[in-house]
Structure formats: structure tokens, C-alpha cells
PDB file of N, CA and C in Angstrom:
ATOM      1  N   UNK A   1      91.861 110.789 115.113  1.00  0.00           N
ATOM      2  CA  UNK A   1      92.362 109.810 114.159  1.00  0.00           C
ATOM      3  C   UNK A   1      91.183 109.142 113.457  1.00  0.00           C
ATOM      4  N   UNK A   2      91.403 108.778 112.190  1.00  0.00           N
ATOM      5  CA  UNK A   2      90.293 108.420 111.301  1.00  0.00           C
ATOM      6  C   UNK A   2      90.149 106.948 111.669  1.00  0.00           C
ATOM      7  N   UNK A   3      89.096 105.960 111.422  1.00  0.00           N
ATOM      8  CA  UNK A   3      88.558 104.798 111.936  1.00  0.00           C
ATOM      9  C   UNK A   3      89.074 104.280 110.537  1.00  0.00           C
ATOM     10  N   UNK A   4      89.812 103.186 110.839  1.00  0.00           N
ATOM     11  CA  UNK A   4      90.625 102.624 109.135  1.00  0.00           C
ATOM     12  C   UNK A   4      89.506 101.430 109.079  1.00  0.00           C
ATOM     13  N   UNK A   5      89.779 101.236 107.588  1.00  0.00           N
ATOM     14  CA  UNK A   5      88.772 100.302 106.022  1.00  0.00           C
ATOM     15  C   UNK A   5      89.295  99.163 106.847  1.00  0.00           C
ATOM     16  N   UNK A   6      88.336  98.493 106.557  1.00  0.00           N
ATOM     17  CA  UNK A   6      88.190  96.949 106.172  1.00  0.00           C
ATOM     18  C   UNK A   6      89.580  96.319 105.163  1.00  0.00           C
ATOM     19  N   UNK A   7      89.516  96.889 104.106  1.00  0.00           N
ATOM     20  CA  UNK A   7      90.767  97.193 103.217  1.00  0.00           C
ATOM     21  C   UNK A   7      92.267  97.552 103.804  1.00  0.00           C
ATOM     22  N   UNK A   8      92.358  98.289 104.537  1.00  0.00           N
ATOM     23  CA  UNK A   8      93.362  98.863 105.642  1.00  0.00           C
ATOM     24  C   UNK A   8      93.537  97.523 106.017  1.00  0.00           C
ATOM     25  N   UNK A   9      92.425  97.261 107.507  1.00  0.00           N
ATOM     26  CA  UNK A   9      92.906  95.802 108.041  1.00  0.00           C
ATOM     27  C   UNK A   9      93.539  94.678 107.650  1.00  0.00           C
ATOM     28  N   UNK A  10      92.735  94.367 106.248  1.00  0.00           N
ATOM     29  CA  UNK A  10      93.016  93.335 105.805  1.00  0.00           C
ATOM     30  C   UNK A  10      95.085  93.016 105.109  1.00  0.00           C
ATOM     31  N   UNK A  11      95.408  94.216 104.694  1.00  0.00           N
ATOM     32  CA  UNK A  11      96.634  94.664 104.450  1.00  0.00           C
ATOM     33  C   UNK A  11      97.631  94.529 105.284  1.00  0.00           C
ATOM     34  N   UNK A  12      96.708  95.120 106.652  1.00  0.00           N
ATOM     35  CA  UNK A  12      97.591  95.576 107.806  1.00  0.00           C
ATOM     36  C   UNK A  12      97.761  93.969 108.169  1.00  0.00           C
ATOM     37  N   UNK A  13      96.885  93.010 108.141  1.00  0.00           N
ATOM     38  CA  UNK A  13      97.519  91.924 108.685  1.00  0.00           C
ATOM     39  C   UNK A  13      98.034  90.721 107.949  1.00  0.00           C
ATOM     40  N   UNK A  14      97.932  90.856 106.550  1.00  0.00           N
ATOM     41  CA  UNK A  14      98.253  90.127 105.636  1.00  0.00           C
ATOM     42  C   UNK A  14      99.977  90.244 105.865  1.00  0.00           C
ATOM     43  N   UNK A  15     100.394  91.588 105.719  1.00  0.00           N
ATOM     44  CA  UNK A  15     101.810  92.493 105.947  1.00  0.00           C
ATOM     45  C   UNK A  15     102.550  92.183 107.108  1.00  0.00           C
ATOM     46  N   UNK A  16     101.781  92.118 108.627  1.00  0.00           N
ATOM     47  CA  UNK A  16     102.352  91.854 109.462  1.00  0.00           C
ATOM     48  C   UNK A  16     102.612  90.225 109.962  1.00  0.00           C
ATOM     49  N   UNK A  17     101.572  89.285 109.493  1.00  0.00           N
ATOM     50  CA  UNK A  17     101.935  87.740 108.960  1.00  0.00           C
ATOM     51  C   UNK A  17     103.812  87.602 108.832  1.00  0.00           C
ATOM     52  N   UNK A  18     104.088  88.420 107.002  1.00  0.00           N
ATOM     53  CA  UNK A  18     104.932  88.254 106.131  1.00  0.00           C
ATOM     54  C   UNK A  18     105.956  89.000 107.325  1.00  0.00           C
ATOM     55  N   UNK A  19     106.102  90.200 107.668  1.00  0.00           N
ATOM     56  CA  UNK A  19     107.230  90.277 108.033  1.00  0.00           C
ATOM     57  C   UNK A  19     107.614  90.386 109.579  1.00  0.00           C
ATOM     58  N   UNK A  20     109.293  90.347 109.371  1.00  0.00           N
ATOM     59  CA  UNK A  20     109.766  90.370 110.529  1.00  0.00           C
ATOM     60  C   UNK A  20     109.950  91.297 111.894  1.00  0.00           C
ATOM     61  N   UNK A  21     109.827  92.566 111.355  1.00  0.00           N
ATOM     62  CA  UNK A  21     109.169  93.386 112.471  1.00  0.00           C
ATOM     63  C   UNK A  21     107.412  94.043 112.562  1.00  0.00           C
ATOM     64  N   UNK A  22     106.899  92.888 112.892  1.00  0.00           N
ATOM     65  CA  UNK A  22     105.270  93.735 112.445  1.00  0.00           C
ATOM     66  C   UNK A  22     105.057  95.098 113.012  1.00  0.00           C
ATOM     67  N   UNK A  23     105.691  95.435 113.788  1.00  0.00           N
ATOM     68  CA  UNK A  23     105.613  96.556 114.662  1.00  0.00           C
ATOM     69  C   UNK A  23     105.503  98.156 113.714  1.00  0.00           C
ATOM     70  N   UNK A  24     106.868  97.700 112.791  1.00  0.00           N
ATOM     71  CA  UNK A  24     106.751  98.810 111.461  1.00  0.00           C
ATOM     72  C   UNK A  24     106.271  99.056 110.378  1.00  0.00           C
ATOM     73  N   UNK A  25     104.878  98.095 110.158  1.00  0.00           N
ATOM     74  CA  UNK A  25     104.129  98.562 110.024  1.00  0.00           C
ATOM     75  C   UNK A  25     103.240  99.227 109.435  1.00  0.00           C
ATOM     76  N   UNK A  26     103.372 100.191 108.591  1.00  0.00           N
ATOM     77  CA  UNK A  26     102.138 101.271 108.102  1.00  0.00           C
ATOM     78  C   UNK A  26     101.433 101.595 107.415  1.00  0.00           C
ATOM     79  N   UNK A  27      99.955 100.976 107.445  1.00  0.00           N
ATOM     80  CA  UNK A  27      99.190 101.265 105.975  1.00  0.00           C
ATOM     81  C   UNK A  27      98.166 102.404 106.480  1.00  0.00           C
ATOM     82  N   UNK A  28      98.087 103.319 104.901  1.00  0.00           N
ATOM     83  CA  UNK A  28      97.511 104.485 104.890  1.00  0.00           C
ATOM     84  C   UNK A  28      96.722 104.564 104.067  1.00  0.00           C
ATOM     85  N   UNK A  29      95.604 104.969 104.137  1.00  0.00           N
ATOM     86  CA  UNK A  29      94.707 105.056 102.912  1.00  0.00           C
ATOM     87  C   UNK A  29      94.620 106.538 102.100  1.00  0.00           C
ATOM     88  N   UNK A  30      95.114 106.766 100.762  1.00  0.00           N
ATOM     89  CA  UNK A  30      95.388 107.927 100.540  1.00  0.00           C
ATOM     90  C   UNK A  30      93.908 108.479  99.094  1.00  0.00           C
ATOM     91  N   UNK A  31      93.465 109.099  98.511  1.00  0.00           N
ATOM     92  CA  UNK A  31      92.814 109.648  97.538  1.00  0.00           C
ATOM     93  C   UNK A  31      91.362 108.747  98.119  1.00  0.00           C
ATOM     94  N   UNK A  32      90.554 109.113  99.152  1.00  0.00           N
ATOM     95  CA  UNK A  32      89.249 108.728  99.463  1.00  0.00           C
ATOM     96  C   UNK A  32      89.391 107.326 100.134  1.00  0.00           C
ATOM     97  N   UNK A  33      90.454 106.802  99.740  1.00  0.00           N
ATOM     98  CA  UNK A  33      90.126 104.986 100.138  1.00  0.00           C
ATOM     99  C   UNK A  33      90.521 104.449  98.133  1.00  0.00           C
ATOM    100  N   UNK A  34      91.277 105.084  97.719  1.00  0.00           N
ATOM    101  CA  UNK A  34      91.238 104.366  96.046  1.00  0.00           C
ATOM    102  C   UNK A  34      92.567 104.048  96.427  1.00  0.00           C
ATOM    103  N   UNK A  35      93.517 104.339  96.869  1.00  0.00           N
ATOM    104  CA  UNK A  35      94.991 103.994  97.012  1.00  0.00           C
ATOM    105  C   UNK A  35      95.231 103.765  98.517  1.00  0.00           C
ATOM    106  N   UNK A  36      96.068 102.013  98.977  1.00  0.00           N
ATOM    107  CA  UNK A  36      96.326 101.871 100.178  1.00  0.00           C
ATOM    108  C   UNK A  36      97.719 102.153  99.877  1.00  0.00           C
ATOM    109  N   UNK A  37      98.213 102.608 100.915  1.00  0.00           N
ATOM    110  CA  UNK A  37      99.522 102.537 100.907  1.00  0.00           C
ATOM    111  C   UNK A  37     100.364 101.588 102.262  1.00  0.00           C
ATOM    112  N   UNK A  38     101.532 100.751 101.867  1.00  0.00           N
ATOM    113  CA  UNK A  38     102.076  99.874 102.424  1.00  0.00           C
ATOM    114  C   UNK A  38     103.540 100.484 102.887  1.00  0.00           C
ATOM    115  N   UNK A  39     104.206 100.804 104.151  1.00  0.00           N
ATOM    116  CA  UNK A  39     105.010 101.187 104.366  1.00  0.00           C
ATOM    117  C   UNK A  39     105.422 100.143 105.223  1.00  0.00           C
ATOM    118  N   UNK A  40     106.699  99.317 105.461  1.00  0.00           N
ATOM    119  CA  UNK A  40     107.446  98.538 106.010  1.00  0.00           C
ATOM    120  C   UNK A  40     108.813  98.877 106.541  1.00  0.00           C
ATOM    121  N   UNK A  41     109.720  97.946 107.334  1.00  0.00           N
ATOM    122  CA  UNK A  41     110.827  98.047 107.356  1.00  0.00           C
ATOM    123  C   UNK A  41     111.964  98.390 106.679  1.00  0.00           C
ATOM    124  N   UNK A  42     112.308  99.093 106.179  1.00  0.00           N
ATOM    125  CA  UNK A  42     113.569  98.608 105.163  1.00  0.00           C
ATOM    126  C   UNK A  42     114.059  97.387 104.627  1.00  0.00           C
ATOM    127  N   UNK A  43     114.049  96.244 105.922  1.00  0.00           N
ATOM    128  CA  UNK A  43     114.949  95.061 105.540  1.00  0.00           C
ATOM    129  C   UNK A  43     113.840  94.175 105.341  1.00  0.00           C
ATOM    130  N   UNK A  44     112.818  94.891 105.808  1.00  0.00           N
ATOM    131  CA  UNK A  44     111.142  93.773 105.478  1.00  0.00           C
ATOM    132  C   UNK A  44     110.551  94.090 104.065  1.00  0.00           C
ATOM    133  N   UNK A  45     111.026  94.853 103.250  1.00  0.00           N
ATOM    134  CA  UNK A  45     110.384  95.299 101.879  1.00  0.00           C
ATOM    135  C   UNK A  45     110.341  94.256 101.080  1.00  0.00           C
ATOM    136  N   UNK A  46     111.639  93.446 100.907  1.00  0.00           N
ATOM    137  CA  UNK A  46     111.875  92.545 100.109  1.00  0.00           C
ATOM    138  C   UNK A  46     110.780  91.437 100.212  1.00  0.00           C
ATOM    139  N   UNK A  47     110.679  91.007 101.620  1.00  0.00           N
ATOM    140  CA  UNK A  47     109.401  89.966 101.800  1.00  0.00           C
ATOM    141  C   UNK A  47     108.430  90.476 101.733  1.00  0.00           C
ATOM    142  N   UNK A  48     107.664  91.474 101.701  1.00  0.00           N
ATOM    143  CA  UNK A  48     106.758  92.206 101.483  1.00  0.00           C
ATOM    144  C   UNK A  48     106.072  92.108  99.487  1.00  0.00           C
ATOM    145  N   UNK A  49     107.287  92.788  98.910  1.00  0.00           N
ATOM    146  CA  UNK A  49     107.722  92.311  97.323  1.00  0.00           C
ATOM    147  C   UNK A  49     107.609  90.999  97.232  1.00  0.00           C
ATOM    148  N   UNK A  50     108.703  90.552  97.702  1.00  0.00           N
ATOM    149  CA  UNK A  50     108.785  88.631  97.346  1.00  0.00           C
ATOM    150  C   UNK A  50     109.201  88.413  95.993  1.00  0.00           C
ATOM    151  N   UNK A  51     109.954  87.462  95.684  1.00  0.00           N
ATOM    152  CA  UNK A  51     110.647  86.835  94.338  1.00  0.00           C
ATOM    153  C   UNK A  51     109.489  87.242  93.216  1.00  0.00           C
ATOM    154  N   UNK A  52     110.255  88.197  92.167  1.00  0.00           N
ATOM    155  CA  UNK A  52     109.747  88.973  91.044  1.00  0.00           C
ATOM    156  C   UNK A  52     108.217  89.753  91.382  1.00  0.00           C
ATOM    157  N   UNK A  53     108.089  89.842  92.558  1.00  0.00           N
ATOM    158  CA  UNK A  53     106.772  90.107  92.704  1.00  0.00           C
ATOM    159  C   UNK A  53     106.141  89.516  93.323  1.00  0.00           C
ATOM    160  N   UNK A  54     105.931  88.294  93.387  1.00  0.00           N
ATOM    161  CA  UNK A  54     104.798  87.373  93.756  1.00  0.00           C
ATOM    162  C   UNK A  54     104.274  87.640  94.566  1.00  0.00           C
ATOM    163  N   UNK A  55     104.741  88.160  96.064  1.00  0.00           N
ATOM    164  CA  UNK A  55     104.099  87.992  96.960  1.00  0.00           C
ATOM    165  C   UNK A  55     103.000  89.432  96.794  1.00  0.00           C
ATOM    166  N   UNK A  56     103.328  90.530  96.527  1.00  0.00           N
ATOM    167  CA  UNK A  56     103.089  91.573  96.100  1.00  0.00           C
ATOM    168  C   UNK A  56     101.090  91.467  95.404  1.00  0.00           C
ATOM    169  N   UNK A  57     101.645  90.731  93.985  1.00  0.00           N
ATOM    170  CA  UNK A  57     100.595  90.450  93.364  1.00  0.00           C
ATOM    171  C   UNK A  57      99.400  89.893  93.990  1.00  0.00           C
ATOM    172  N   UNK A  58     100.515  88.771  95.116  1.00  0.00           N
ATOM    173  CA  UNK A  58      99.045  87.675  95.822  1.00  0.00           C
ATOM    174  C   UNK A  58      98.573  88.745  96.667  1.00  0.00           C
ATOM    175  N   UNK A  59      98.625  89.646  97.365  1.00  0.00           N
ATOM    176  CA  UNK A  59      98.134  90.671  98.107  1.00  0.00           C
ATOM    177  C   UNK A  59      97.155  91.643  97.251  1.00  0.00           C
ATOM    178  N   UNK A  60      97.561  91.841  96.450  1.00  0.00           N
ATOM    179  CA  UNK A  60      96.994  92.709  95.589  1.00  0.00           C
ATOM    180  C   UNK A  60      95.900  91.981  94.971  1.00  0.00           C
ATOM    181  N   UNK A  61      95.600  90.510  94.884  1.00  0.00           N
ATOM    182  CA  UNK A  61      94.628  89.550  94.330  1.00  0.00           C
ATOM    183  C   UNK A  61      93.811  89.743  95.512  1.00  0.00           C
ATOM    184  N   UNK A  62      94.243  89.023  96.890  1.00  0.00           N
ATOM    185  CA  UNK A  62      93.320  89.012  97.834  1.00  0.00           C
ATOM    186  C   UNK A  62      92.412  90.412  97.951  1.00  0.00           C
ATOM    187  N   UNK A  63      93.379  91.871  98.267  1.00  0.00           N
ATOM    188  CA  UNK A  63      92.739  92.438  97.985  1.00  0.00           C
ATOM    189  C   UNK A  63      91.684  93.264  97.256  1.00  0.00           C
ATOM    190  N   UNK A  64      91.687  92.743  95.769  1.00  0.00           N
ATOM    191  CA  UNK A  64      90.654  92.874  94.646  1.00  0.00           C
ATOM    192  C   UNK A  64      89.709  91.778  95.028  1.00  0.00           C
ATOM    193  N   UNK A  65      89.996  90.660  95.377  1.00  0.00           N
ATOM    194  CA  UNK A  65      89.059  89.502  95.495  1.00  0.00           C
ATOM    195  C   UNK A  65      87.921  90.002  97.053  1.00  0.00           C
ATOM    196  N   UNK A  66      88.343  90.686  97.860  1.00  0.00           N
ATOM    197  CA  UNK A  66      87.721  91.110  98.896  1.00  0.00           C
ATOM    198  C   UNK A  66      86.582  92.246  98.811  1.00  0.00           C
ATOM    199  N   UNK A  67      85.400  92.520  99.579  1.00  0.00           N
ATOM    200  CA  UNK A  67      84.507  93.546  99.226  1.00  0.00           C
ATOM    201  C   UNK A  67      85.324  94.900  98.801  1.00  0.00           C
ATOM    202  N   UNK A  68      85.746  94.684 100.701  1.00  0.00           N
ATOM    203  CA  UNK A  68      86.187  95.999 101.550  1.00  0.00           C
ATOM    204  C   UNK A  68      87.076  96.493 100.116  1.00  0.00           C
ATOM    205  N   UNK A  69      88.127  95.688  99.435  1.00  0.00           N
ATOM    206  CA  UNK A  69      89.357  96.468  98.882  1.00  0.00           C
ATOM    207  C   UNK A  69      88.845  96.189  96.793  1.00  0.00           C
ATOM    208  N   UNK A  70      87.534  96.074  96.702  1.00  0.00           N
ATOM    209  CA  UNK A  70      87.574  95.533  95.302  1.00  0.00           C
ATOM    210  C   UNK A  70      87.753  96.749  94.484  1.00  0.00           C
ATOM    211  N   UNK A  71      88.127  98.336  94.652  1.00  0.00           N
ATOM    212  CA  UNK A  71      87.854  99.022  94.003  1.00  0.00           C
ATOM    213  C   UNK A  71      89.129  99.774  94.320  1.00  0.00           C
ATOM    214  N   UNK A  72      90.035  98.958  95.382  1.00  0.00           N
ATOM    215  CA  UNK A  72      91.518  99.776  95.500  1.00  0.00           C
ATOM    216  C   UNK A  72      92.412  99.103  95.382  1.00  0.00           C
ATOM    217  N   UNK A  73      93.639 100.342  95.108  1.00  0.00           N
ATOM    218  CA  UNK A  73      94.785  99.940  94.502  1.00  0.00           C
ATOM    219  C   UNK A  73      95.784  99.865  95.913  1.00  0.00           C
ATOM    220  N   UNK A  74      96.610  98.913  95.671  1.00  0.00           N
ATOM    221  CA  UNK A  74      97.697  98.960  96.762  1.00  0.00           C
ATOM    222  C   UNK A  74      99.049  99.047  96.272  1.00  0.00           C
ATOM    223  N   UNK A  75      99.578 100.047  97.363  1.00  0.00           N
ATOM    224  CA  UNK A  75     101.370 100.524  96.723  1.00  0.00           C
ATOM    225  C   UNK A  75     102.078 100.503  97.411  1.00  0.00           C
ATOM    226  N   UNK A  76     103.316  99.528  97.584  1.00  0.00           N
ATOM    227  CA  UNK A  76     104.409  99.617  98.499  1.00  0.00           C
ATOM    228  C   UNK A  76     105.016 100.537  98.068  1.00  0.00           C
ATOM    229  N   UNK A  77     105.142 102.253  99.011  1.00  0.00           N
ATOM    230  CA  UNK A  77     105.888 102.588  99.704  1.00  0.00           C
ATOM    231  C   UNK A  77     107.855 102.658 100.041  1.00  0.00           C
ATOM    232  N   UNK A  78     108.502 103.434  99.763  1.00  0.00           N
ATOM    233  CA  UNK A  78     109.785 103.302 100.286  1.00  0.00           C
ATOM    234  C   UNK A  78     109.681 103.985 101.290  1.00  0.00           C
TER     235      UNK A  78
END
């Protein structure tokens, strides 16, 4: 198994904070480390998203604002 980003982490626990089963979980880093990917619960997506976005965006800020993630993109996942 590959040793996950700084970027990864930071996702992985921003995500598991927000929702209600942290257990499910799954970020993947796909094209080198340029795309994280965010996979959740079904019934945890919505808080994940958050009203029009928001919460979404603020994740996506932290992670541009951070070293580890300043050069990747993050994508929730169905």
C-alpha cells in the first residue's frame, strides 16, 4: 500500500470532523497526486457538500491554502 500525502491527511480529517460515519471514509489520490478524491457515506455527502456548496469550497480553500495540497484539485466522489 502506497504511504498517503500530506494532502490526503489533511482531507482525510477535515471529512471525518464533518461527518457522521468517519469510518466511510475514502480519500484517494488519483493522476500523480493532481486529483484527491473524496468518497463518503451516502447520507454523509450532503454534509460533506454543505448548503450550495460551502462547505465543499471551504475544503477546497484550506486545501489550496496548504503546502502539501497547493497544486491539487479535490472531487467528491459518488
Amino acid at each position: 500500500m502506497a504511504e498517503r500525502s500530506s494532502a490526503e491527511e489533511l482531507v482525510a480529517f477535515i471529512a471525518r470532523a464533518i461527518v457522521t460515519e468517519p469510518d466511510d471514509v475514502k480519500v484517494r489520490s488519483v493522476d500523480g497526486g493532481r486529483l484527491i478524491e473524496l468518497e463518503t457515506a451516502p447520507n454523509d455527502r450532503g454534509r460533506v457538500i454543505g448548503r450550495q456548496g460551502r462547505v465543499a469550497k471551504a475544503m477546497r480553500a484550506v486545501l489550496g491554502a496548504s503546502r502539501a495540497g497547493a497544486d491539487a484539485r479535490l472531487d467528491i466522489v459518488d
